[in-house]
Structures are given as C-alpha cells and as structure tokens.
Protein backbone atom coordinates (compact mmCIF):
# COMPACT_ATOMS: atom_id res chain seq x y z
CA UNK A 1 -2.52 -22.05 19.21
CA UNK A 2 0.04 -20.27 17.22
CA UNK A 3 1.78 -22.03 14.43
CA UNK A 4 5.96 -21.99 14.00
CA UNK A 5 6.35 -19.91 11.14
CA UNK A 6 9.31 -17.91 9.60
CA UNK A 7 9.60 -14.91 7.25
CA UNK A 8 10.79 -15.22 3.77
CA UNK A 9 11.85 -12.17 1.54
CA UNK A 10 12.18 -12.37 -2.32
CA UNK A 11 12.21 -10.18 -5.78
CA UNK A 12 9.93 -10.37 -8.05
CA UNK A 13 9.75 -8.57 -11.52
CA UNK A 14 7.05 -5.84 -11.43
CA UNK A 15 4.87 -7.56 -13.50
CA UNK A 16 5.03 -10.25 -11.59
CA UNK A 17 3.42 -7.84 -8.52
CA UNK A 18 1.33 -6.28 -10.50
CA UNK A 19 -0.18 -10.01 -11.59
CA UNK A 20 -0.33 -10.83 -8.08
CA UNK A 21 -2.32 -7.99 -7.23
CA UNK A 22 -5.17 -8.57 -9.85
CA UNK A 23 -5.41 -11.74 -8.12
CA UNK A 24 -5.36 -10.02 -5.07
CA UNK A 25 -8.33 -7.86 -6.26
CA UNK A 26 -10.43 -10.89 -7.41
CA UNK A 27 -11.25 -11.43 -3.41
CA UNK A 28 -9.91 -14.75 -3.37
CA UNK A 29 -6.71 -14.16 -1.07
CA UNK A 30 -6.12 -11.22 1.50
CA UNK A 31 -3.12 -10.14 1.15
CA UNK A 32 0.44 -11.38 -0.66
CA UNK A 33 1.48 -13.77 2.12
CA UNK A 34 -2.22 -15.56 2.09
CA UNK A 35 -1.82 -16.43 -1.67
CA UNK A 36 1.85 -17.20 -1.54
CA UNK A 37 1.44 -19.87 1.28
CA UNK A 38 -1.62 -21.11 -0.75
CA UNK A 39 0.23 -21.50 -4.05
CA UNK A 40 3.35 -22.86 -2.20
CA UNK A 41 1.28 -25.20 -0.64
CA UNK A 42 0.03 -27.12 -3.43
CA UNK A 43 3.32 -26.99 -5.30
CA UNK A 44 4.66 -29.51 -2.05
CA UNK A 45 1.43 -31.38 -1.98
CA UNK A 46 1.91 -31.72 -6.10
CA UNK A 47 5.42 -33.23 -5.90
CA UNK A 48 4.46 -35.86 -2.72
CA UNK A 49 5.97 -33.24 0.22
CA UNK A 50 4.07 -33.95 3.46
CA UNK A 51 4.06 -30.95 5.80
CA UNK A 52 1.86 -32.72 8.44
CA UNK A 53 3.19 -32.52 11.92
CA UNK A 54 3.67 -35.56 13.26
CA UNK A 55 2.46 -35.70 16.77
C-alpha cells in the first residue's frame, strides 16, 4: 500500500549538506529524504505530535 506523502523543498547552508552527508556515509540512512523523515519524526514524537492514522 502506498502512503500519502508530499514533497518539501528547503535551503540549507553548505555545511549543513556537507554534515548531512557524513551521516549519510556512516550507513545509517540511504539517502537525504530517509534521514530527514527520521529526524523529523522524532522531533513530533518529542513535543507529543501523534501522526497515527486513525482508522
């Protein structure tokens, strides 16, 4: 089953990429998006934001 998702663009300072992608390298996350979603992901579960679907 495919989930509902939507594409979000942003700029980030160089460094910031290059931080990213030594991260990246470690072989923790596959790409950007993977360890974006992760990250973003426990900032909403951190502050109490539910994003379980309610069936």
């Amino acid at each position: 089953m495919l989930r509902d998702t939507a594409v979000v663009n942003a700029r980030l300072p160089i460094q910031t990429k290059k931080a990213i992608y030594q991260v990246l390298d470690s072989g923790l996350y596959f790409n950007i998006s993977h360890y974006l979603r992760d990250i973003i992901r426990k900032d909403l579960e951190a502050r109490g934001i539910n994003l379980e679907k309610s069936s």
